[in-house]
N, C-alpha and C. Protein backbone atom coordinates (compact mmCIF):
# COMPACT_ATOMS: atom_id res chain seq x y z
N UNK A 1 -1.11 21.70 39.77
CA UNK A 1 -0.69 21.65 38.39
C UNK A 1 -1.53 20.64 37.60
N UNK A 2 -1.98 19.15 38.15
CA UNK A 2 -2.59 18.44 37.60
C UNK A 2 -4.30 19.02 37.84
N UNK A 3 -4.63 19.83 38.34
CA UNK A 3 -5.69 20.25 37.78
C UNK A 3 -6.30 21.12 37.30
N UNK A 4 -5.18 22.15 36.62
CA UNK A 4 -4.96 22.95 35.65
C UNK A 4 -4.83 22.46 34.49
N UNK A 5 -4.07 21.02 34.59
CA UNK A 5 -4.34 20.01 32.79
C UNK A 5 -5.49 19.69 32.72
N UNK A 6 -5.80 19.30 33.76
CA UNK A 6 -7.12 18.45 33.40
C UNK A 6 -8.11 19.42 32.81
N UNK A 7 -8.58 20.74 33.91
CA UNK A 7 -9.40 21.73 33.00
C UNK A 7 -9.18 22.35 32.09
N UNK A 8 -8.22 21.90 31.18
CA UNK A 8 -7.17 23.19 30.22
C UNK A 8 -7.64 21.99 28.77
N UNK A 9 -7.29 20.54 29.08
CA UNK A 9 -7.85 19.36 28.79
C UNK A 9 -9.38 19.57 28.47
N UNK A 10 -10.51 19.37 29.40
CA UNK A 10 -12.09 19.63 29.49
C UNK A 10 -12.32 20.56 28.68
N UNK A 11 -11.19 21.38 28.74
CA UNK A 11 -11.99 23.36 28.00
C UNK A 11 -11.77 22.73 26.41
N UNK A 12 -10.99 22.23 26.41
CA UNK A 12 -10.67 21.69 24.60
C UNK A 12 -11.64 20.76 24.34
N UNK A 13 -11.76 19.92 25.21
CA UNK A 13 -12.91 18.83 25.02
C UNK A 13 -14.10 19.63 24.65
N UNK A 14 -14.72 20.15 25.52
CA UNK A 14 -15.85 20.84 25.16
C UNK A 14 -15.58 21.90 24.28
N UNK A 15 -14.97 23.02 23.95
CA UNK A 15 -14.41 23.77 22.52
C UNK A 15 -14.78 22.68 21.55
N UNK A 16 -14.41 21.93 21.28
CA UNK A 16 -14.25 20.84 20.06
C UNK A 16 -15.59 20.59 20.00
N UNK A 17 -16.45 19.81 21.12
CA UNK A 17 -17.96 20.02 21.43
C UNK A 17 -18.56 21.16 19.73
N UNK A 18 -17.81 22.22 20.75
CA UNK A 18 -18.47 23.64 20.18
C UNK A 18 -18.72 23.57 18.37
N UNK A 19 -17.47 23.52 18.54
CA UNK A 19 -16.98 23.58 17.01
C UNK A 19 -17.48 22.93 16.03
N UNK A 20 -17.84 21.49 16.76
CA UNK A 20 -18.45 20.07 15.64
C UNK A 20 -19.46 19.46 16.17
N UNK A 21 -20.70 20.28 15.88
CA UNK A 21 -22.10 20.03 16.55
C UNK A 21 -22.27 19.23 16.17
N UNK A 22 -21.75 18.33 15.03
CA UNK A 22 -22.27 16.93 13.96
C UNK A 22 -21.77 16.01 15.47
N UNK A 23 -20.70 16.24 15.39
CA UNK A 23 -19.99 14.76 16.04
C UNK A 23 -20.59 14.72 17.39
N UNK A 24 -21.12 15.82 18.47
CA UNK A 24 -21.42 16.14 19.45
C UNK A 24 -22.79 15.30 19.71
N UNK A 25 -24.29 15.25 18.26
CA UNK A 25 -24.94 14.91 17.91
C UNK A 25 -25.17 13.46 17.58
N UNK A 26 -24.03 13.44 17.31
CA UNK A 26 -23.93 11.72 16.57
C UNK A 26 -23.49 10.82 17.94
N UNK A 27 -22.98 11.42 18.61
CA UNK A 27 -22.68 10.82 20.26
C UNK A 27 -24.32 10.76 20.92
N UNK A 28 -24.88 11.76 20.58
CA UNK A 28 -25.97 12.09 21.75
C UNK A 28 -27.30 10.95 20.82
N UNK A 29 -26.97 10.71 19.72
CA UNK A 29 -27.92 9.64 18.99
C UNK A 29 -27.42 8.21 19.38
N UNK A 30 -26.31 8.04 19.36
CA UNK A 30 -26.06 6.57 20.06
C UNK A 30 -25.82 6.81 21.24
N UNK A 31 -26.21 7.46 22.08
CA UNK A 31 -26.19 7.32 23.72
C UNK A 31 -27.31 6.84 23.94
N UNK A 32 -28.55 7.62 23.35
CA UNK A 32 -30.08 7.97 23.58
C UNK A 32 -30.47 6.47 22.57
N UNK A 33 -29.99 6.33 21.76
CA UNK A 33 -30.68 5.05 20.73
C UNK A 33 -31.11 5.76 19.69
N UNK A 34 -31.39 7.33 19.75
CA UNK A 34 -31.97 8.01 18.28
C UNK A 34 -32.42 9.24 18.69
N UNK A 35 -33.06 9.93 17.68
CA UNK A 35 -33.64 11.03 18.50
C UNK A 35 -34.87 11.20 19.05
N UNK A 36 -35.41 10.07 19.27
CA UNK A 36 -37.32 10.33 19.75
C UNK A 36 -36.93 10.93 21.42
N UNK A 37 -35.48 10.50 21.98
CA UNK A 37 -35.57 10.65 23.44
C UNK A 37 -34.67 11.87 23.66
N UNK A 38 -34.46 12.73 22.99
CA UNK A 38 -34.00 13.83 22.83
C UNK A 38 -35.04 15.54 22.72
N UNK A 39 -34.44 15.75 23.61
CA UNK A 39 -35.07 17.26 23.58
C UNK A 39 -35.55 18.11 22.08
N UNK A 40 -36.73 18.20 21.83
CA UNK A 40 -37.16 18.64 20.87
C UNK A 40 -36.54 19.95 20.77
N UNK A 41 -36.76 20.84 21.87
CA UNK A 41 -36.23 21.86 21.41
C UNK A 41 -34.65 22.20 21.37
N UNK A 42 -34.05 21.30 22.00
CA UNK A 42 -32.81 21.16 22.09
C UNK A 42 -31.93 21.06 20.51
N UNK A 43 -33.15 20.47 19.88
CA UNK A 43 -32.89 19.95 17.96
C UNK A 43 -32.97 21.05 17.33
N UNK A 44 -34.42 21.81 17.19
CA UNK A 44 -34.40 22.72 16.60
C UNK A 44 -35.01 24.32 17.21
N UNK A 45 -34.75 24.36 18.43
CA UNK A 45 -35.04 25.79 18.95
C UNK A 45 -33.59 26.55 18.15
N UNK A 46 -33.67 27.98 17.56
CA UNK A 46 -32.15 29.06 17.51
C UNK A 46 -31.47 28.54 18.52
N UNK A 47 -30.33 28.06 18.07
CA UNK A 47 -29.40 27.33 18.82
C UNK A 47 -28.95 26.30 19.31
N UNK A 48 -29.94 25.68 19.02
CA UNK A 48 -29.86 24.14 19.14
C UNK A 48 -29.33 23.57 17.95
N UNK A 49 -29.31 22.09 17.69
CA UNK A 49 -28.36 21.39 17.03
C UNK A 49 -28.60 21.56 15.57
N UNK A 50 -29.97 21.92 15.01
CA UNK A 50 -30.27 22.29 13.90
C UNK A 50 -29.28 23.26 13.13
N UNK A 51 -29.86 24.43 13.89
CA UNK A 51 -29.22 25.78 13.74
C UNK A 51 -27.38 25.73 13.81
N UNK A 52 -27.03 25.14 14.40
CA UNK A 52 -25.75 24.76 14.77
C UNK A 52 -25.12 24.36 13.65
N UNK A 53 -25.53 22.97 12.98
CA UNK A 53 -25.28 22.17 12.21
C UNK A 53 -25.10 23.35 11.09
N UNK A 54 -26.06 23.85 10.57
CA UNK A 54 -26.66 24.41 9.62
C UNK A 54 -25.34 25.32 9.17
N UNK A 55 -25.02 26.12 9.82
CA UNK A 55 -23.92 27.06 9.95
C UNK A 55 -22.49 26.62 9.54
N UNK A 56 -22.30 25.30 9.42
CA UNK A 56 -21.15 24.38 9.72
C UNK A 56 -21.30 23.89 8.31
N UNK A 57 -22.36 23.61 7.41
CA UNK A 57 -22.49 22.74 6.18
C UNK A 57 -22.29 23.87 5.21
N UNK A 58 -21.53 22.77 4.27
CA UNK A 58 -21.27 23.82 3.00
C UNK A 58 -21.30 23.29 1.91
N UNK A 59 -22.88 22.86 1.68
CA UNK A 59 -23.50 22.58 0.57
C UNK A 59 -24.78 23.70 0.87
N UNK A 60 -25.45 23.39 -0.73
CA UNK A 60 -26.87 23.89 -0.61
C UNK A 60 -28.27 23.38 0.03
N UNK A 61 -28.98 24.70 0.06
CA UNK A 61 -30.21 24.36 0.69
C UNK A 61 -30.85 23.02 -0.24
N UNK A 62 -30.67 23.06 -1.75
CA UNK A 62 -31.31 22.09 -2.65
C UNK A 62 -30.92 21.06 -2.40
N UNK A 63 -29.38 20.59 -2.37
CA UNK A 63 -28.72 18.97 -2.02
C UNK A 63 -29.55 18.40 -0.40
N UNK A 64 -29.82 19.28 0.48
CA UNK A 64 -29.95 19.08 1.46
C UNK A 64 -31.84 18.63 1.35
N UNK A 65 -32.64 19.33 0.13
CA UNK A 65 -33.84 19.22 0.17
C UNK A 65 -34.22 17.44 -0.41
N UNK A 66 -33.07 17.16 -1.00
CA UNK A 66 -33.02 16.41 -2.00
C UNK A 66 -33.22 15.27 -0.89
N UNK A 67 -32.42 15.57 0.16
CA UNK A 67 -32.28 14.01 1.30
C UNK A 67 -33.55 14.32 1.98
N UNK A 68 -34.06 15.40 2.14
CA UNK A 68 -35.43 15.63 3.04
C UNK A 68 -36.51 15.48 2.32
N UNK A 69 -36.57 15.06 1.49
CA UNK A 69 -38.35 14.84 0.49
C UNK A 69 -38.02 13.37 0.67
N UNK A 70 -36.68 12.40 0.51
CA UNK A 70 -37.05 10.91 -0.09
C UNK A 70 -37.09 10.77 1.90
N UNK A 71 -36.54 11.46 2.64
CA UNK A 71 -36.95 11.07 4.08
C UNK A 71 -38.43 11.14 4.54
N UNK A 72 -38.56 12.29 4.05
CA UNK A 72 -40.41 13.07 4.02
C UNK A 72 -41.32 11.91 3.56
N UNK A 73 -40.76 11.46 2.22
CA UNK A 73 -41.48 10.30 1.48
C UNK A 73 -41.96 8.49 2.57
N UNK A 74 -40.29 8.52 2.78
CA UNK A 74 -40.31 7.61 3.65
C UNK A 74 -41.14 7.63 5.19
N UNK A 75 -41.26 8.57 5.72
CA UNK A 75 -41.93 9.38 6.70
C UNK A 75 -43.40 9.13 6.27
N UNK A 76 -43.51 9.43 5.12
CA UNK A 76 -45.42 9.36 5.12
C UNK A 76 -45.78 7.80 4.86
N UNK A 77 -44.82 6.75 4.40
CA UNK A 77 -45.16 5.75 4.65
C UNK A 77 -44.89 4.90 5.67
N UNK A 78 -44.37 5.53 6.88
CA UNK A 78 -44.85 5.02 8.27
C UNK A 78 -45.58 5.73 9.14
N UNK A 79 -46.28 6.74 9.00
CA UNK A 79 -47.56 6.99 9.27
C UNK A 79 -48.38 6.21 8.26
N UNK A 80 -48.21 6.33 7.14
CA UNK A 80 -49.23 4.99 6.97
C UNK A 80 -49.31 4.13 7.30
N UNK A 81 -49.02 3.26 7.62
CA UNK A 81 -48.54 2.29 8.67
C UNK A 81 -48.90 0.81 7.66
N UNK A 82 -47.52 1.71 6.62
CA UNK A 82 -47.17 0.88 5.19
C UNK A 82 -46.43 -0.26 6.23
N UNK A 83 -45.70 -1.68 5.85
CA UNK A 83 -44.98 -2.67 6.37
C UNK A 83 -43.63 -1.98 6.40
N UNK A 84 -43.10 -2.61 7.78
CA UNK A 84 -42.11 -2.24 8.28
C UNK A 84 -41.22 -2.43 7.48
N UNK A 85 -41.30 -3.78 6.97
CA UNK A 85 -40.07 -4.14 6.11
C UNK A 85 -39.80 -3.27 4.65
N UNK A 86 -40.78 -3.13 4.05
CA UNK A 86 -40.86 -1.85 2.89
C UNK A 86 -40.10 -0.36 3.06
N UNK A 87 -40.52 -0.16 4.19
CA UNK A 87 -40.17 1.02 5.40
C UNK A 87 -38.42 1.05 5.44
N UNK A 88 -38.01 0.13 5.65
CA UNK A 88 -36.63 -0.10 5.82
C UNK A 88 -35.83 -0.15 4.53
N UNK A 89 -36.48 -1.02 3.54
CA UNK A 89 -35.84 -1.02 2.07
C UNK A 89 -35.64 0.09 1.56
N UNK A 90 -36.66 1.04 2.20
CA UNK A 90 -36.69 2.28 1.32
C UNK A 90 -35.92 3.42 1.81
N UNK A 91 -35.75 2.95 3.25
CA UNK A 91 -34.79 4.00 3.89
C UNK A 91 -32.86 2.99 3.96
N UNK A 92 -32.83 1.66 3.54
CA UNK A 92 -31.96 1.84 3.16
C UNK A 92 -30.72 2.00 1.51
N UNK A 93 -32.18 2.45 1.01
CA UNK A 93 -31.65 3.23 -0.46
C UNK A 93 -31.16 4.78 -0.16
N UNK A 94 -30.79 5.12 0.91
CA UNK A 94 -30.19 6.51 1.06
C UNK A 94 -29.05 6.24 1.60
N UNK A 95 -28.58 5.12 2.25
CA UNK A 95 -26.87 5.33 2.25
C UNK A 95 -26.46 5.42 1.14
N UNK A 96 -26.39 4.71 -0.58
CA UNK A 96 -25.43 4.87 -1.15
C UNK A 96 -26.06 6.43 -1.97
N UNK A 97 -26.86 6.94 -1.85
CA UNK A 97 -27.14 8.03 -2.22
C UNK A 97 -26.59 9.07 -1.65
N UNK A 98 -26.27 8.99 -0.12
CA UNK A 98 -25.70 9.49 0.69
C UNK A 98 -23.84 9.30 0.64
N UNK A 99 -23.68 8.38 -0.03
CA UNK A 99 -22.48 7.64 -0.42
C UNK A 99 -21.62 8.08 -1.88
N UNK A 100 -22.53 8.72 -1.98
CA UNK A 100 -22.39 8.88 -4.00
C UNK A 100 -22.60 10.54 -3.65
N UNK A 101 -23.11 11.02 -2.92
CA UNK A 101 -23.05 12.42 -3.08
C UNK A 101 -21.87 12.98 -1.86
N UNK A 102 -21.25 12.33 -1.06
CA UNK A 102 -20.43 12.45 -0.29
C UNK A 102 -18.79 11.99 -1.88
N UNK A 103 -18.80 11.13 -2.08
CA UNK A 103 -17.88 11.25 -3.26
C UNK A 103 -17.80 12.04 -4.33
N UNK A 104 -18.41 12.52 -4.74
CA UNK A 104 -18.83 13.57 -6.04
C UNK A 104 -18.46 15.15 -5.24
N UNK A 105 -18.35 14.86 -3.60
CA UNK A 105 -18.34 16.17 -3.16
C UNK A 105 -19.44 17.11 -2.98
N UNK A 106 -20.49 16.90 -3.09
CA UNK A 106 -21.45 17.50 -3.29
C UNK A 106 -22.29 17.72 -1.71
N UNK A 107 -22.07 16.47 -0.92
CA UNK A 107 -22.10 17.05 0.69
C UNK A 107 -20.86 16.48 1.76
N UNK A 108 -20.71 17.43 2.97
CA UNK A 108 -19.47 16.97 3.64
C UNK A 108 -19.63 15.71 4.18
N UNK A 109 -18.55 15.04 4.47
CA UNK A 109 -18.65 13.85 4.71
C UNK A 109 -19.34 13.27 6.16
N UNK A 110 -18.59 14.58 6.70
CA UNK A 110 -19.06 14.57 8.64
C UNK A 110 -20.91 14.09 8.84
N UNK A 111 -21.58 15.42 7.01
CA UNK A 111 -22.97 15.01 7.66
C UNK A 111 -23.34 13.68 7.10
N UNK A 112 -23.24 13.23 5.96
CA UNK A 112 -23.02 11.75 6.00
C UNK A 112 -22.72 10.44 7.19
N UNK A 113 -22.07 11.21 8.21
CA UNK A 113 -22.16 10.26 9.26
C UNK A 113 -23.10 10.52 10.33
N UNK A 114 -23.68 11.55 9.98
CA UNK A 114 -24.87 12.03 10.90
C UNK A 114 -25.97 11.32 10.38
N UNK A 115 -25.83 11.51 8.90
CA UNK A 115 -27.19 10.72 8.47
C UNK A 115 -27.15 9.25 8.33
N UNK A 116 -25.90 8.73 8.56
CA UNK A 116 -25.91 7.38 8.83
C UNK A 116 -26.46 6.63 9.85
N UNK A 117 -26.37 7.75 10.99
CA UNK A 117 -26.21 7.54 12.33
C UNK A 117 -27.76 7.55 12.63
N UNK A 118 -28.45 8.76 12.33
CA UNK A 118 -30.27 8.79 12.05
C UNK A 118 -30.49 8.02 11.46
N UNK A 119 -29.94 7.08 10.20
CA UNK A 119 -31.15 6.32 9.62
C UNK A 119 -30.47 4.75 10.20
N UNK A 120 -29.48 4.66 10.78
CA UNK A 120 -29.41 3.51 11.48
C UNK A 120 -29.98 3.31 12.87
N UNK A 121 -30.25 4.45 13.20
CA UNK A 121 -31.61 4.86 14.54
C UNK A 121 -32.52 4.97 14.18
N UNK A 122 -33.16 4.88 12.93
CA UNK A 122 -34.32 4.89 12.57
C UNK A 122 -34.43 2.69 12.39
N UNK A 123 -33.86 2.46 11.85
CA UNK A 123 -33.49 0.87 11.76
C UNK A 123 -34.08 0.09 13.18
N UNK A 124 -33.44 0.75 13.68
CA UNK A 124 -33.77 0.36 15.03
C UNK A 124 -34.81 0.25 15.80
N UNK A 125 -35.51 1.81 15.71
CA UNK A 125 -36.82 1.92 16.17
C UNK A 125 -37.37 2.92 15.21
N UNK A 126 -38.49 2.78 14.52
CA UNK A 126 -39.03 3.38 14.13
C UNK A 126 -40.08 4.57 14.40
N UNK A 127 -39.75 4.28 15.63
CA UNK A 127 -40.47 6.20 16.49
C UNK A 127 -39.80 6.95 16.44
N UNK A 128 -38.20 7.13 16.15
CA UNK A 128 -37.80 8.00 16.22
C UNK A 128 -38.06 9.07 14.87
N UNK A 129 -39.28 8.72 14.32
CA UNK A 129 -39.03 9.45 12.88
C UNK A 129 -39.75 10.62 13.37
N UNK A 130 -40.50 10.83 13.83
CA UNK A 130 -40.81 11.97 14.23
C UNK A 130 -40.57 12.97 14.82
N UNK A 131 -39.22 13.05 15.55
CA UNK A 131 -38.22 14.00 15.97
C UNK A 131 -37.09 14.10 14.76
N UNK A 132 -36.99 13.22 13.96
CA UNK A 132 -36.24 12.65 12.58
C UNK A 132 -36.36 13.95 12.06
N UNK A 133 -37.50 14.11 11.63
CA UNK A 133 -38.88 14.51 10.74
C UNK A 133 -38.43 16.17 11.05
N UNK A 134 -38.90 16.38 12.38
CA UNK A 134 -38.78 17.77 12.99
C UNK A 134 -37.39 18.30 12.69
N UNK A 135 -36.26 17.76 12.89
CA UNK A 135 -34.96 18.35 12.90
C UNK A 135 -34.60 18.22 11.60
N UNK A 136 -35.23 17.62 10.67
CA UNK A 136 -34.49 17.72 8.99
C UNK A 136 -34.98 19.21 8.27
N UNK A 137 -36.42 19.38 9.06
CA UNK A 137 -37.71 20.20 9.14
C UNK A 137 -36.80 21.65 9.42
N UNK A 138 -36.02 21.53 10.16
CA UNK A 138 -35.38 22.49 10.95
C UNK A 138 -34.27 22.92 10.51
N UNK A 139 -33.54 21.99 9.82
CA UNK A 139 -32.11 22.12 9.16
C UNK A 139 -32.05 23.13 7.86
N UNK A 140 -33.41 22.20 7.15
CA UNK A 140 -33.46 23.25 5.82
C UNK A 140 -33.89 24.54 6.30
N UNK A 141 -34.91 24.34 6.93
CA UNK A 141 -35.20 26.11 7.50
C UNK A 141 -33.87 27.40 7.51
N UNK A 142 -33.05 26.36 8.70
CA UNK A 142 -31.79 27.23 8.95
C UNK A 142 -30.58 27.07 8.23
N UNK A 143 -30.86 26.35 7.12
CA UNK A 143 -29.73 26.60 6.14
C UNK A 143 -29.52 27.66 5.37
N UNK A 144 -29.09 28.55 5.35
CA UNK A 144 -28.63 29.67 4.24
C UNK A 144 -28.03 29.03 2.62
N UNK A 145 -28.51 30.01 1.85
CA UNK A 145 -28.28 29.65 0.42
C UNK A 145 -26.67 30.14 0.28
């Protein structure tokens, strides 16, 4: 009997998994430290967390472009290998942007904690922008209008 709860338990655990690829994601970014140590294709192959996500958000492709150009932006100035500290100022002018469009309603709140969660892994180490980069790359792709 007790291990009929327990797997009846697990099957919900993982269902829920299923259901909320954000939160599933946001675990697998603070396990790993970010996403540089994460399976590329795991992010954005059909079916992976991109695609996943994508399906689940219910805003537009534009609100979503809006956070991926000032990331893009930020992105080309650490390949330039602009100062770190600049680097950081500029990526932390997107929480309250992220903060202000989560209040207005304009994106769900869940991905707001996803993108909290990436750019406070980006804080951290700054390699991870390039898997960053790829899966934001990937999101708009698989977002439907």
């Amino acid at each position: 009997m007790i291990k009929n709860k327990e797997n009846v338990q697990t099957n919900v655990v993982n269902q829920a998994k299923e259901e909320n690829p954000i939160n599933d994601l946001i675990e697998k970014i603070k396990e790993k430290g970010g996403l540089k140590d994460l399976n590329l294709g795991e992010l954005i192959k059909p079916n992976g967390y991109a695609y996943k996500i994508s399906t689940k958000l219910k805003f537009s492709r534009v609100q979503l472009r809006k956070i991926f150009t000032e990331l893009k932006t930020v992105y080309v100035m650490y390949k330039n290998r602009i100062d770190e500290e600049q680097i950081k100022a500029r990526l932390y002018k997107l929480y309250p942007i992220l903060q202000y469009q989560v209040n207005r309603k304009i994106i769900d709140n869940d991905f707001k904690k996803l993108m909290w969660e990436i750019l406070d892994s980006l804080e951290r180490d700054l390699e991870n922008f390039n898997n960053t980069i790829e899966f934001m790359e990937a999101l708009v792709a698989y977002l439907k209008e």
